[in-house]
C-alpha atoms as a PDB file:
ATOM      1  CA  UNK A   1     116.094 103.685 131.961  1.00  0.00           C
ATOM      2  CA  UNK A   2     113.334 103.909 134.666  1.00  0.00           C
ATOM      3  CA  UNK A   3     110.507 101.608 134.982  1.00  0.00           C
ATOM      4  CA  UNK A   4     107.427 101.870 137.063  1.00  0.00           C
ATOM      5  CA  UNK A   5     105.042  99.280 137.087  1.00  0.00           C
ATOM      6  CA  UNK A   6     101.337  99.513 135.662  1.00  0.00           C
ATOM      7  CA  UNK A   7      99.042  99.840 138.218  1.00  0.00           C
ATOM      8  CA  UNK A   8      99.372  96.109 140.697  1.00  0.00           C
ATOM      9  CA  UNK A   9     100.343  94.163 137.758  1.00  0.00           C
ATOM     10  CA  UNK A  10     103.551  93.035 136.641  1.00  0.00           C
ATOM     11  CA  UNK A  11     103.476  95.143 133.804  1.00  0.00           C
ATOM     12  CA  UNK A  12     106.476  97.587 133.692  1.00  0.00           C
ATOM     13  CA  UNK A  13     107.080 100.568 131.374  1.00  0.00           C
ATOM     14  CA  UNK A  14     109.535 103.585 130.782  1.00  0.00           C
ATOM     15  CA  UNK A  15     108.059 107.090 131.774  1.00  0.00           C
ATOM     16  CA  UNK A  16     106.712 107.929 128.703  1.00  0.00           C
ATOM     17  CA  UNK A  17     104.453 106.444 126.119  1.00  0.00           C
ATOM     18  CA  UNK A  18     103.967 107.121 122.756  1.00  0.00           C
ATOM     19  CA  UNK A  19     100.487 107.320 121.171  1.00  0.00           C
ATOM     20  CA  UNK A  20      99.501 105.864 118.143  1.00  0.00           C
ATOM     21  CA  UNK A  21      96.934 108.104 116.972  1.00  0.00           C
ATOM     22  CA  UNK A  22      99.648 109.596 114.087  1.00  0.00           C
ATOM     23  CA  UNK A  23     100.162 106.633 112.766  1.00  0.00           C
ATOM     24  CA  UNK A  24      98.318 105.837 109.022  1.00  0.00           C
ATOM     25  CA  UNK A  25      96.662 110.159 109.930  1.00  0.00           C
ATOM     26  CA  UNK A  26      99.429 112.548 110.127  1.00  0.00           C
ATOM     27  CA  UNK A  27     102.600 109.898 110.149  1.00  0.00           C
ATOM     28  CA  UNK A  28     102.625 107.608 107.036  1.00  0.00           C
ATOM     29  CA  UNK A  29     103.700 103.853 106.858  1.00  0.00           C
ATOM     30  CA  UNK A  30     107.252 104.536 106.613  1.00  0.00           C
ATOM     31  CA  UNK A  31     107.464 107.358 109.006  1.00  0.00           C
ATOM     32  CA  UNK A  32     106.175 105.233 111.540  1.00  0.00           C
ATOM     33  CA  UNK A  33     108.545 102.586 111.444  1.00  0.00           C
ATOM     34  CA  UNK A  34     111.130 105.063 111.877  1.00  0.00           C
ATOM     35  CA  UNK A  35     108.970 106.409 114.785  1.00  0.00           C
ATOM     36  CA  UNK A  36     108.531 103.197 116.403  1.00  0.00           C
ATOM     37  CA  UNK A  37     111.973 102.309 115.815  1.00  0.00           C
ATOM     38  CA  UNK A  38     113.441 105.157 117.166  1.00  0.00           C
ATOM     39  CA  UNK A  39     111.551 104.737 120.136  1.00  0.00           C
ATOM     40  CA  UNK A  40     111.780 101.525 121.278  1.00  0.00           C
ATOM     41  CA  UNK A  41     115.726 101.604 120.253  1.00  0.00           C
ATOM     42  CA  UNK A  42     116.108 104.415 122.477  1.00  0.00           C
ATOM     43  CA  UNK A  43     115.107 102.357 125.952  1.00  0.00           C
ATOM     44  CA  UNK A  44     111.195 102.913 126.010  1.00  0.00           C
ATOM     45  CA  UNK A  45     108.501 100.465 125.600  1.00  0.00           C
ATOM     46  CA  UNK A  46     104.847 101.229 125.994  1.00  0.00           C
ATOM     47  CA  UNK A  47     103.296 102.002 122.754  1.00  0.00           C
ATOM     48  CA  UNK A  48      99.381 103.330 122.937  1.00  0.00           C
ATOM     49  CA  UNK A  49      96.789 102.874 120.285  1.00  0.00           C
ATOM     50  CA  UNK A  50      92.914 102.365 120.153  1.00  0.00           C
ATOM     51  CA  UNK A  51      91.103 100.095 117.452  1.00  0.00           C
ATOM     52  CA  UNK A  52      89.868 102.969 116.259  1.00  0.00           C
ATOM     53  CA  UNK A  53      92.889 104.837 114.996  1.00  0.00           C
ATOM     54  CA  UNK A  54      92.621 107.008 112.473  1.00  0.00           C
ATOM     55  CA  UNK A  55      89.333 106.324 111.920  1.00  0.00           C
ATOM     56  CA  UNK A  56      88.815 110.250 111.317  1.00  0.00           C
ATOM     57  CA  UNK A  57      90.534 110.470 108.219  1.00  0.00           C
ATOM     58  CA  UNK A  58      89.443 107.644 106.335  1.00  0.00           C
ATOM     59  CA  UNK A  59      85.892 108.233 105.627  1.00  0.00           C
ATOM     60  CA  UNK A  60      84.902 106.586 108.954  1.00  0.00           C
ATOM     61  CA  UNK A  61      87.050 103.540 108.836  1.00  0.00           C
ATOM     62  CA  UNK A  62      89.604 102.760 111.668  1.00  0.00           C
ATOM     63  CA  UNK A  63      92.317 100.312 111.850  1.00  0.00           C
ATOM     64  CA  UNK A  64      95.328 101.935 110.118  1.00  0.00           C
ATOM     65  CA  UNK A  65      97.131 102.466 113.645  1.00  0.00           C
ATOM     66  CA  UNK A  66      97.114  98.809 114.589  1.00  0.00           C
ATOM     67  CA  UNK A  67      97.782  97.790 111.223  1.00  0.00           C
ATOM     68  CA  UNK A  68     100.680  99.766 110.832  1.00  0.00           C
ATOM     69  CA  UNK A  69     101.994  98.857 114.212  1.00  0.00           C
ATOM     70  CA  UNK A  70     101.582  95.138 113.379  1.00  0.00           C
ATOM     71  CA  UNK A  71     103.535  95.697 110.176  1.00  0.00           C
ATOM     72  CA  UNK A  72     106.044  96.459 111.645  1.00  0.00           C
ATOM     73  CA  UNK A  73     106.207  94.258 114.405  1.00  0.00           C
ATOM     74  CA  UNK A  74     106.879  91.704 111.590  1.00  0.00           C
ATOM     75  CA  UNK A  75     109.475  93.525 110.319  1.00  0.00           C
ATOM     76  CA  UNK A  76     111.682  94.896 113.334  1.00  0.00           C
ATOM     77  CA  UNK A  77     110.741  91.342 115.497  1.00  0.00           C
ATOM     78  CA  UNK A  78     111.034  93.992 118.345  1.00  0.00           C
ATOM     79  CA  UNK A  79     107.408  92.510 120.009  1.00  0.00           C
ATOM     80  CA  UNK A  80     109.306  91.322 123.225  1.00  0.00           C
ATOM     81  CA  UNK A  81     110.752  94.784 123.557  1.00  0.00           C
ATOM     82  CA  UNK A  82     107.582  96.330 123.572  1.00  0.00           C
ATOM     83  CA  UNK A  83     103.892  97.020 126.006  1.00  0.00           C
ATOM     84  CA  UNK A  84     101.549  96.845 123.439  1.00  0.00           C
ATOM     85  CA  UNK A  85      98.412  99.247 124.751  1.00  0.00           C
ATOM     86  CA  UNK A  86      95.212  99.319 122.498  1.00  0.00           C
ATOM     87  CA  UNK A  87      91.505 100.103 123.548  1.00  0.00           C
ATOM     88  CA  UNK A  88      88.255  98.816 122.868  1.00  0.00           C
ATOM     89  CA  UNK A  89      84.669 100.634 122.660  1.00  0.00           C
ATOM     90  CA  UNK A  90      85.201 103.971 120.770  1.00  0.00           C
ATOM     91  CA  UNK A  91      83.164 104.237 117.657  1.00  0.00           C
ATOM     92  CA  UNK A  92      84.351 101.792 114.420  1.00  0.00           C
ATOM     93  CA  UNK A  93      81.690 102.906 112.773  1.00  0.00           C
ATOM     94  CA  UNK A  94      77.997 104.180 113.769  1.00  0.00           C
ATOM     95  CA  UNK A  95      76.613 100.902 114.909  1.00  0.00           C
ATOM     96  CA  UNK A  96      80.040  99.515 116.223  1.00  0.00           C
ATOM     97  CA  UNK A  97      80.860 100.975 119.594  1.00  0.00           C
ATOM     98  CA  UNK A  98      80.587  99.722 123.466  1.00  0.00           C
ATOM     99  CA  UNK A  99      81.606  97.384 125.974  1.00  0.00           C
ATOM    100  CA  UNK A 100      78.929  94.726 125.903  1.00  0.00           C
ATOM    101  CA  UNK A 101      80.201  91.071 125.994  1.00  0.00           C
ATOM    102  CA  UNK A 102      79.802  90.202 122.352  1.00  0.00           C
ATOM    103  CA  UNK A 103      81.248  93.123 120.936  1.00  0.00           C
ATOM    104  CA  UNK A 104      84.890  92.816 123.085  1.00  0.00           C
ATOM    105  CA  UNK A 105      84.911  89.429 122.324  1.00  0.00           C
ATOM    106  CA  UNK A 106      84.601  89.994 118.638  1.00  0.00           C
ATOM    107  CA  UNK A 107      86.745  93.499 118.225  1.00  0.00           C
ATOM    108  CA  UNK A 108      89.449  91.929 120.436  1.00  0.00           C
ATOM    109  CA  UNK A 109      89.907  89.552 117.812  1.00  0.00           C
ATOM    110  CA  UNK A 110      90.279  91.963 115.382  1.00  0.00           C
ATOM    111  CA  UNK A 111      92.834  93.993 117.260  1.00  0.00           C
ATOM    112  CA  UNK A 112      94.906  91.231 117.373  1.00  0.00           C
ATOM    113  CA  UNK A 113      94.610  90.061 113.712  1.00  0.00           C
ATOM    114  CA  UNK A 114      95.757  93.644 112.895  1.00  0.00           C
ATOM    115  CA  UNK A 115      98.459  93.685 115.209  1.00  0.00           C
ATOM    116  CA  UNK A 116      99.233  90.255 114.406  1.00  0.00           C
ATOM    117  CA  UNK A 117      99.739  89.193 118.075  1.00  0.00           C
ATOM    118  CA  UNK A 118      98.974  86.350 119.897  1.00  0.00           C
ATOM    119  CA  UNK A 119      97.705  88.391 122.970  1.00  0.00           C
ATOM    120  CA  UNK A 120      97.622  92.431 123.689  1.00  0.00           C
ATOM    121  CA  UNK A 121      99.753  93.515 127.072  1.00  0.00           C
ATOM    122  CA  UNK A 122      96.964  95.896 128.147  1.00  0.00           C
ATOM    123  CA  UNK A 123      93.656  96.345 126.610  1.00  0.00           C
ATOM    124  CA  UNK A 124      91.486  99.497 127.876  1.00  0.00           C
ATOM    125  CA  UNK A 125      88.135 100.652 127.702  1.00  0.00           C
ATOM    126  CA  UNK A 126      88.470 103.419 125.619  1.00  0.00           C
ATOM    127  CA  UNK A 127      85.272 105.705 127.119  1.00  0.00           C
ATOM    128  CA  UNK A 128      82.214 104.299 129.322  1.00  0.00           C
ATOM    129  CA  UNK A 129      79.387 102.771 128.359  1.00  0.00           C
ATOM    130  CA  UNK A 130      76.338 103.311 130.171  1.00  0.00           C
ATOM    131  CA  UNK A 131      73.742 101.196 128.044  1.00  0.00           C
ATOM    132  CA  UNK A 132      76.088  98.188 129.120  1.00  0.00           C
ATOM    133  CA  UNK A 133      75.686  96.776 133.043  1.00  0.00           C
ATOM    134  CA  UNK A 134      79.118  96.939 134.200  1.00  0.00           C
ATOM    135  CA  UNK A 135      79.021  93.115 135.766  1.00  0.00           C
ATOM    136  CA  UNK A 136      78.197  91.778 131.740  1.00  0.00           C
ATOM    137  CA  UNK A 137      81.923  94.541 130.559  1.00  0.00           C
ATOM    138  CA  UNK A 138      84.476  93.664 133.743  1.00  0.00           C
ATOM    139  CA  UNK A 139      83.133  89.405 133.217  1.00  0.00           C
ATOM    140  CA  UNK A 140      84.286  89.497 129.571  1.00  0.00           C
ATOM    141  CA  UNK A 141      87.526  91.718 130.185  1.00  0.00           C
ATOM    142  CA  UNK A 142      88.304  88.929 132.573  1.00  0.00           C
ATOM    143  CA  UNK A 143      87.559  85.968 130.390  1.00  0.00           C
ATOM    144  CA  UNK A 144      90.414  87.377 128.020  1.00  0.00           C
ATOM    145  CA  UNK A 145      92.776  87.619 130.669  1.00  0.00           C
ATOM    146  CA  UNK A 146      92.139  83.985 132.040  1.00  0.00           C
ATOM    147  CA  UNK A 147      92.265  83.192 128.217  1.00  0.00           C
ATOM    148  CA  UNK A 148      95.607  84.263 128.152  1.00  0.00           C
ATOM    149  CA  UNK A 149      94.226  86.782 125.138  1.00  0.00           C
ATOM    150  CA  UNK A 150      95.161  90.150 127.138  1.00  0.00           C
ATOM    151  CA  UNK A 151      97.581  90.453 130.402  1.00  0.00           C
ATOM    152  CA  UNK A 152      95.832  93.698 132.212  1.00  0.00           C
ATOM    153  CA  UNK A 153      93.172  95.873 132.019  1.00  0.00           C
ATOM    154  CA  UNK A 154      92.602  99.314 131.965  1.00  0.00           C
ATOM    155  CA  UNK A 155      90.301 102.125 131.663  1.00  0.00           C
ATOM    156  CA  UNK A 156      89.734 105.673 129.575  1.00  0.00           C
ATOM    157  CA  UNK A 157      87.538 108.462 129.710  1.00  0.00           C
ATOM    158  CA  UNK A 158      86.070 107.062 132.979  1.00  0.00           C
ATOM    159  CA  UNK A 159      84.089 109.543 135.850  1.00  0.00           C
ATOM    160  CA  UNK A 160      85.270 108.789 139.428  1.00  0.00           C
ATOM    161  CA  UNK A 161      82.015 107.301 140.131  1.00  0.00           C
ATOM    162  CA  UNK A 162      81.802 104.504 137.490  1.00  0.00           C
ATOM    163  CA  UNK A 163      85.681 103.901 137.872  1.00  0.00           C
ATOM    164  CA  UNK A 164      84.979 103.017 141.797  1.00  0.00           C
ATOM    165  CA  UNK A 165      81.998 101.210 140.385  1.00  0.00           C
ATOM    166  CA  UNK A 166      84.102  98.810 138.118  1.00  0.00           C
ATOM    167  CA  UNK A 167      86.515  97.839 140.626  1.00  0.00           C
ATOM    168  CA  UNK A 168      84.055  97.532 143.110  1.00  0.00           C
ATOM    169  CA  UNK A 169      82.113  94.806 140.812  1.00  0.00           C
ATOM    170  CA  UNK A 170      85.657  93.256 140.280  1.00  0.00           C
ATOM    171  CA  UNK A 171      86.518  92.855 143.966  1.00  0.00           C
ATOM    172  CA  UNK A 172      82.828  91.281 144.707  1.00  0.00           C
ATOM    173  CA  UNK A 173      83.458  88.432 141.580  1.00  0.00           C
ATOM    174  CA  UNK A 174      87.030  87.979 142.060  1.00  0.00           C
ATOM    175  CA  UNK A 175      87.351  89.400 138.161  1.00  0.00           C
ATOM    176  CA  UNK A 176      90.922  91.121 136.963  1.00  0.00           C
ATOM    177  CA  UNK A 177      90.514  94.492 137.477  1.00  0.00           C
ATOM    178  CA  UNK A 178      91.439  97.756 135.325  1.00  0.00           C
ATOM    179  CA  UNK A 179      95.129  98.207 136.616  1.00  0.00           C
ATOM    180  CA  UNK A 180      95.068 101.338 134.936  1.00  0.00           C
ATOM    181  CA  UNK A 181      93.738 104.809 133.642  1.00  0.00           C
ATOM    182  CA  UNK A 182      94.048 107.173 130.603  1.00  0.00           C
ATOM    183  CA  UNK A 183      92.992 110.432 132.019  1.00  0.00           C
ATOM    184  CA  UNK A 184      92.996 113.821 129.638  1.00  0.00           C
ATOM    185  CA  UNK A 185      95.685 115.444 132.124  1.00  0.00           C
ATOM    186  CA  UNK A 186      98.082 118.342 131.418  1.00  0.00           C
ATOM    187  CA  UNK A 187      98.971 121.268 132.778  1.00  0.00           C
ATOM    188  CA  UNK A 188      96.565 123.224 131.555  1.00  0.00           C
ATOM    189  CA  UNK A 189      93.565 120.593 131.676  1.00  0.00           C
ATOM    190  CA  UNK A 190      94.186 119.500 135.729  1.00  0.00           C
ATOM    191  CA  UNK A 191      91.040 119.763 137.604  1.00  0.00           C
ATOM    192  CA  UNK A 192      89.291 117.044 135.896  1.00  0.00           C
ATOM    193  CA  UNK A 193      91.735 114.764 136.894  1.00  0.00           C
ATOM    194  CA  UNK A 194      92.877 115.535 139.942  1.00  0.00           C
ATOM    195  CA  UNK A 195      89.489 116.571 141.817  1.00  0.00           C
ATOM    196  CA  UNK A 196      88.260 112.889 142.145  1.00  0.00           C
ATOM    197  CA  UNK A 197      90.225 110.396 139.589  1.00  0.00           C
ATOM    198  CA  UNK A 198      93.914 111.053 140.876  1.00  0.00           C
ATOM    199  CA  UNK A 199      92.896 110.617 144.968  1.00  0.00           C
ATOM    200  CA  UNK A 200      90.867 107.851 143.864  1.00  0.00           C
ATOM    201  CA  UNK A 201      93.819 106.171 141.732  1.00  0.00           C
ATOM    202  CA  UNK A 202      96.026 106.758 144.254  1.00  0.00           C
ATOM    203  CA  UNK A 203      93.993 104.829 146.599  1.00  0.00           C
ATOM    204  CA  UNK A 204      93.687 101.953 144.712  1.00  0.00           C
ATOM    205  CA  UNK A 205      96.821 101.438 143.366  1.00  0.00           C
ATOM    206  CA  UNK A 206      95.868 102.172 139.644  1.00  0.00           C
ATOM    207  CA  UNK A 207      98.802 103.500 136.864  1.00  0.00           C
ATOM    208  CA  UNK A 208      97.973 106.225 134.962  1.00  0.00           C
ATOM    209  CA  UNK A 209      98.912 107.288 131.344  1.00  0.00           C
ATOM    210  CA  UNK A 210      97.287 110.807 130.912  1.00  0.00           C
ATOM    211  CA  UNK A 211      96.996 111.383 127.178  1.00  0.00           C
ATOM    212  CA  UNK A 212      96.593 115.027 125.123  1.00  0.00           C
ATOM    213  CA  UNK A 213      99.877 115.197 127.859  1.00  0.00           C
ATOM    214  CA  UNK A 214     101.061 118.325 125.588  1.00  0.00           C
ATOM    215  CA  UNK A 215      97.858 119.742 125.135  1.00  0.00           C
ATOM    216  CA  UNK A 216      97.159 118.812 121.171  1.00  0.00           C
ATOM    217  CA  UNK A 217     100.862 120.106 120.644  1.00  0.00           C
ATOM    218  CA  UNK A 218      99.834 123.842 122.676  1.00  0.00           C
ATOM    219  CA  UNK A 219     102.278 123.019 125.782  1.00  0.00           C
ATOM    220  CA  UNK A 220     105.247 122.899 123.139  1.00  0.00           C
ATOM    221  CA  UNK A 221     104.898 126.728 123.296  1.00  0.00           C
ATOM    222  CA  UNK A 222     104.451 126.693 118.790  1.00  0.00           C
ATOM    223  CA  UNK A 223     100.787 128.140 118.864  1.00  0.00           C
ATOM    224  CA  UNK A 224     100.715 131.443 120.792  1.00  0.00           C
ATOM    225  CA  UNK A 225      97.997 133.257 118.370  1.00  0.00           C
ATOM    226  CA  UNK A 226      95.122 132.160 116.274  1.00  0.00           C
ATOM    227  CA  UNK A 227      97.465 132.453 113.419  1.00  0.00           C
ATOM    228  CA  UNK A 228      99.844 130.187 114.489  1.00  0.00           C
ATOM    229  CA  UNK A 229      97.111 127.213 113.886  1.00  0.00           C
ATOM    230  CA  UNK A 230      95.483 128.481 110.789  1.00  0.00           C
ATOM    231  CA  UNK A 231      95.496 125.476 108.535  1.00  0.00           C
ATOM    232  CA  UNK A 232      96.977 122.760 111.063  1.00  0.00           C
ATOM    233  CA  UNK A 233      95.276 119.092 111.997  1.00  0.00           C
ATOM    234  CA  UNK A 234      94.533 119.948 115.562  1.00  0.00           C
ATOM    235  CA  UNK A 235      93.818 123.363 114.750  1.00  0.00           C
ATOM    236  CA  UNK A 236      90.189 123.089 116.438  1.00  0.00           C
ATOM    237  CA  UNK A 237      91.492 121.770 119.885  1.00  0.00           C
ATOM    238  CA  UNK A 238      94.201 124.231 120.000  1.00  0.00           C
ATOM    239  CA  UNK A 239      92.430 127.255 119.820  1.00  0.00           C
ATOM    240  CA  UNK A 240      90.756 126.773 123.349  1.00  0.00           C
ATOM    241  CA  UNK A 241      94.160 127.457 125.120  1.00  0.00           C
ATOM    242  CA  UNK A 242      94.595 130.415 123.557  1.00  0.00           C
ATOM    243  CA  UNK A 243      93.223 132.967 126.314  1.00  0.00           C
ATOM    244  CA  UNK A 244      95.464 134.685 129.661  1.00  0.00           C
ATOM    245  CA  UNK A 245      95.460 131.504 131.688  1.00  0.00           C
ATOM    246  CA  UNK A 246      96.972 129.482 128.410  1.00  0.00           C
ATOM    247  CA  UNK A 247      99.397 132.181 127.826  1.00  0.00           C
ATOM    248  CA  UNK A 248     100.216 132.053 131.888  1.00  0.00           C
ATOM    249  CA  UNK A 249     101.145 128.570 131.262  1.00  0.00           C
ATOM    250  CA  UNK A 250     103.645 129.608 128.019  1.00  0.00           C
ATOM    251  CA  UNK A 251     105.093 131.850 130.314  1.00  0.00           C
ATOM    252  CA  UNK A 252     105.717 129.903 133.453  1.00  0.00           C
ATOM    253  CA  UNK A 253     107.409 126.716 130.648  1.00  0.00           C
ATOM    254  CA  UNK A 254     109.220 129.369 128.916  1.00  0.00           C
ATOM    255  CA  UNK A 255     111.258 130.773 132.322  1.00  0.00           C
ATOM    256  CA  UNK A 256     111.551 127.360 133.597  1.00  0.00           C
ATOM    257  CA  UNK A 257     112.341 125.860 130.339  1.00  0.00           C
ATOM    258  CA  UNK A 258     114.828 128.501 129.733  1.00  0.00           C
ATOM    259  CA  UNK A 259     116.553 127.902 133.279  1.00  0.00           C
ATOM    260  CA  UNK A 260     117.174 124.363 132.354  1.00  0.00           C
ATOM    261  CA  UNK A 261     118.651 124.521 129.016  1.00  0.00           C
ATOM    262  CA  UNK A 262     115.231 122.604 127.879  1.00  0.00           C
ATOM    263  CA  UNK A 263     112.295 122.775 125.671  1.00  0.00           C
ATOM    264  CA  UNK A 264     108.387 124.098 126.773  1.00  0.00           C
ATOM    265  CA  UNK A 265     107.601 120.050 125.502  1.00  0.00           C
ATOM    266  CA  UNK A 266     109.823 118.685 127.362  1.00  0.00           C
ATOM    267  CA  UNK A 267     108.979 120.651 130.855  1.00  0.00           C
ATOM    268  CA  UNK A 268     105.635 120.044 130.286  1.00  0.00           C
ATOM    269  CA  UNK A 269     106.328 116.210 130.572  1.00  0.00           C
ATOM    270  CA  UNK A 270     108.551 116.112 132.728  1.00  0.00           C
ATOM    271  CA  UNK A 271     105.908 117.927 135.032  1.00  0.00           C
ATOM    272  CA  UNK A 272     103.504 114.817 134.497  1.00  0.00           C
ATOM    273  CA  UNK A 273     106.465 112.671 135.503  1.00  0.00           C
ATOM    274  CA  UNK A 274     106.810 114.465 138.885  1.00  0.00           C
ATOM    275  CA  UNK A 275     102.815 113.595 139.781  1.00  0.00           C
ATOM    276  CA  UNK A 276     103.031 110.939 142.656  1.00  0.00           C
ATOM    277  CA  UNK A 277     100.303 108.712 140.343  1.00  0.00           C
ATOM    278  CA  UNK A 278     101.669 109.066 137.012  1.00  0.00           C
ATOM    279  CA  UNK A 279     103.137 106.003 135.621  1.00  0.00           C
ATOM    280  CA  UNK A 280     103.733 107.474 131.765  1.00  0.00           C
ATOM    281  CA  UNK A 281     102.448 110.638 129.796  1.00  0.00           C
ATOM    282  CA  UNK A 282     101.571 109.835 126.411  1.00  0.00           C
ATOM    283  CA  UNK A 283     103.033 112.113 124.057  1.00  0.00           C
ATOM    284  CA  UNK A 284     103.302 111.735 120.005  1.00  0.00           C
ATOM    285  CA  UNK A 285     105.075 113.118 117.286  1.00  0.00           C
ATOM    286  CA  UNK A 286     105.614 113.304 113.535  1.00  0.00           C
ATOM    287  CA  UNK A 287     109.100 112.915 112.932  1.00  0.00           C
ATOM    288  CA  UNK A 288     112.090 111.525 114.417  1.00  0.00           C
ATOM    289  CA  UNK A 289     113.434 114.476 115.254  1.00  0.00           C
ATOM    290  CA  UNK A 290     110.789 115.434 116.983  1.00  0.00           C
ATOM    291  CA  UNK A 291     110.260 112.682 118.837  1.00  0.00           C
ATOM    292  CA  UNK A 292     113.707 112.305 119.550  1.00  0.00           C
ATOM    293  CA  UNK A 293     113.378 116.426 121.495  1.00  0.00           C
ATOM    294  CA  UNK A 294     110.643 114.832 123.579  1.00  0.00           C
ATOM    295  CA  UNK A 295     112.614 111.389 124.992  1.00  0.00           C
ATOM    296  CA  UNK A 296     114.578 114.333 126.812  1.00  0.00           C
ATOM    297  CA  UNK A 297     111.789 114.867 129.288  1.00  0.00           C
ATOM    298  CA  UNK A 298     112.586 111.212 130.824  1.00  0.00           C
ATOM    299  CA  UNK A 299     116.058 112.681 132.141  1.00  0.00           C
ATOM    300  CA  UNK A 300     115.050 116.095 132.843  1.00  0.00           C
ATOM    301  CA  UNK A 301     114.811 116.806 136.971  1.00  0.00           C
ATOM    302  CA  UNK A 302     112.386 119.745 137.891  1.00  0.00           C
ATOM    303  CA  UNK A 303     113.560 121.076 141.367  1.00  0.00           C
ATOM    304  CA  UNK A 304     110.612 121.586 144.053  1.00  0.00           C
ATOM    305  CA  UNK A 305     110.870 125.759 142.549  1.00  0.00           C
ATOM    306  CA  UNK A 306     110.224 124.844 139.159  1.00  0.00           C
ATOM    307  CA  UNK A 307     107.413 122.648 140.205  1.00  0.00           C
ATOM    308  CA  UNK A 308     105.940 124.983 142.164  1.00  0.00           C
ATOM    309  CA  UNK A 309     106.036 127.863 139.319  1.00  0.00           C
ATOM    310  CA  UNK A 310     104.289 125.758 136.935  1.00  0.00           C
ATOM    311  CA  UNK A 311     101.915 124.567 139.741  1.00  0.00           C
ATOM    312  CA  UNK A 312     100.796 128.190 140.024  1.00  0.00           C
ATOM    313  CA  UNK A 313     100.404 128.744 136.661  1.00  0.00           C
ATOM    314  CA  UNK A 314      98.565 126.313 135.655  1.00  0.00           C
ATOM    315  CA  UNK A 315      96.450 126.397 139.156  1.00  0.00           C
ATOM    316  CA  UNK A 316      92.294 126.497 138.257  1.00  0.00           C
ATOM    317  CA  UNK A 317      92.188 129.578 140.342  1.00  0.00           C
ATOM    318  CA  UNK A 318      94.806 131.397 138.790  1.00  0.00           C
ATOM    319  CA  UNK A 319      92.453 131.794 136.287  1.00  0.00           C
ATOM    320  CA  UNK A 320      89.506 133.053 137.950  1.00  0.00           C
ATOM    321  CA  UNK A 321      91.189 136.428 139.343  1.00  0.00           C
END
């Protein structure tokens, strides 16, 4: 199996993640074992959560994704088999949120009491926070690396601007620096990424693990009308791709898809996997089965023509004609 390194550090992880968010929401306890289990058993490594997994469907209360994953690290004893990613500063309830000093160095100990770990492989800012100076966030991310607490450092939901500004502050103190980025990056969302974050990775050296890689589950080519999501979880998010340039997309993953004996899902990701700064999409799923269709994207080769189709499909301007 493949392995590309996160960002500069020594950090290094199969080409595709899987994302916690399912876990304790839409993939019970047991599922998820068999999820997680399947997974790692089947060569890959980097598992992605946030402390605030599932927080959504339990009446405001997060947790149940790092819970669950540190139940059954106890159980499988599979922890040195496995990059454990979670993130800090999304909402645990509405008080808790941020990245100020105190509250990193108090969640981080909860995120590793749940995951029952003695230190996390890389913890991320889960979205900015501008009340925060930047100087007080980067000084206590790199008090927990020199604690030995996390390993590397990384960053979500982050503008160009404030990204440069973080590593900037880093290089001027001599303070670890985020190593990586979690991007929303697909084929259908690209121009947020790739307008200023991806030359601006690039530069610096920076992995990146774009999540909502299958586009809330509409790049696997299942939701194709409004009635096709009537009734499902992500039902909300999905129903913004449904318009020409969405259905472009379907199109282009269906021919190419076809050509290769492969699924929409798995062209999709293997797509991410042919961006020069892409270290490892993020992709999740409910069932082994299903999870066990989407490992086939690490294998699949796209040729420079199928590339190039799905390049124009999904192209910004496409869309405008």
């Amino acid at each position: 199996m493949e392995r590309r390194k996160l960002g500069r550090s020594e950090l290094t992880v199969a080409p595709l993640a899987f994302g916690g968010n399912v876990f304790g929401w839409t993939a019970d306890e047991q599922t998820s074992f068999a999820l997680l289990d399947a997974f790692v058993d089947a060569g890959f490594n980097l598992i992605d959560t946030a402390d605030t997994y599932s927080r959504w469907a339990h009446d405001g209360v997060g947790g149940q994704s790092e819970t669950i994953i540190g139940k059954w690290l106890a159980k499988s004893r599979k922890r040195d088999r496995v990059v454990l990613a979670t993130k800090v500063g999304g909402p645990m309830s509405d008080e808790c949120r941020g990245l100020s000093k105190d509250y990193i160095q108090s969640e981080v100990e909860e995120s590793l009491r749940r995951l029952g770990v003695d230190h996390i492989d890389l913890y991320q800012a889960h979205f900015d926070d501008a009340d925060t100076p930047q100087e007080e966030t980067m000084e206590a991310f790199n008090s927990l690396v020199t604690a030995g607490k996390v390993r590397v450092i990384g960053a979500s939901n982050f503008t160009p601007a404030r990204l440069e500004s973080a590593l900037s502050i880093c290089r001027s103190h001599g303070f670890a620096r985020y190593e990586t980025l979690q991007p929303e990056y697909n084929l259908y969302e690209r121009e947020g990424f790739e307008r200023g974050l991806a030359p601006l990775c690039e530069a610096e050296g920076l992995g990146v693990i774009p999540y909502f890689s299958l586009a809330a589950g509409f790049l696997t080519g299942k939701y194709r009308s409004e009635a096709d999501v009537e009734g499902r979880a992500r039902a909300a998010t999905v129903k913004k791709y449904l318009n020409l340039r969405g259905m472009r997309i379907l199109a282009a993953l269906d021919e190419v898809s076809e050509d290769l004996g492969a699924t929409p899902a798995q062209v999709a990701l293997a797509w991410l996997m042919t961006r020069p700064v892409v270290t490892a999409p993020i992709a999740s799923a409910t069932s082994v089965e299903q999870l066990r269709d989407l490992l086939v994207a690490a294998e699949l080769q796209l040729d420079a023509d199928a590339v190039a189709e799905l390049d124009g499909a999904s192209a910004q301007e496409v869309a405008a004609r």
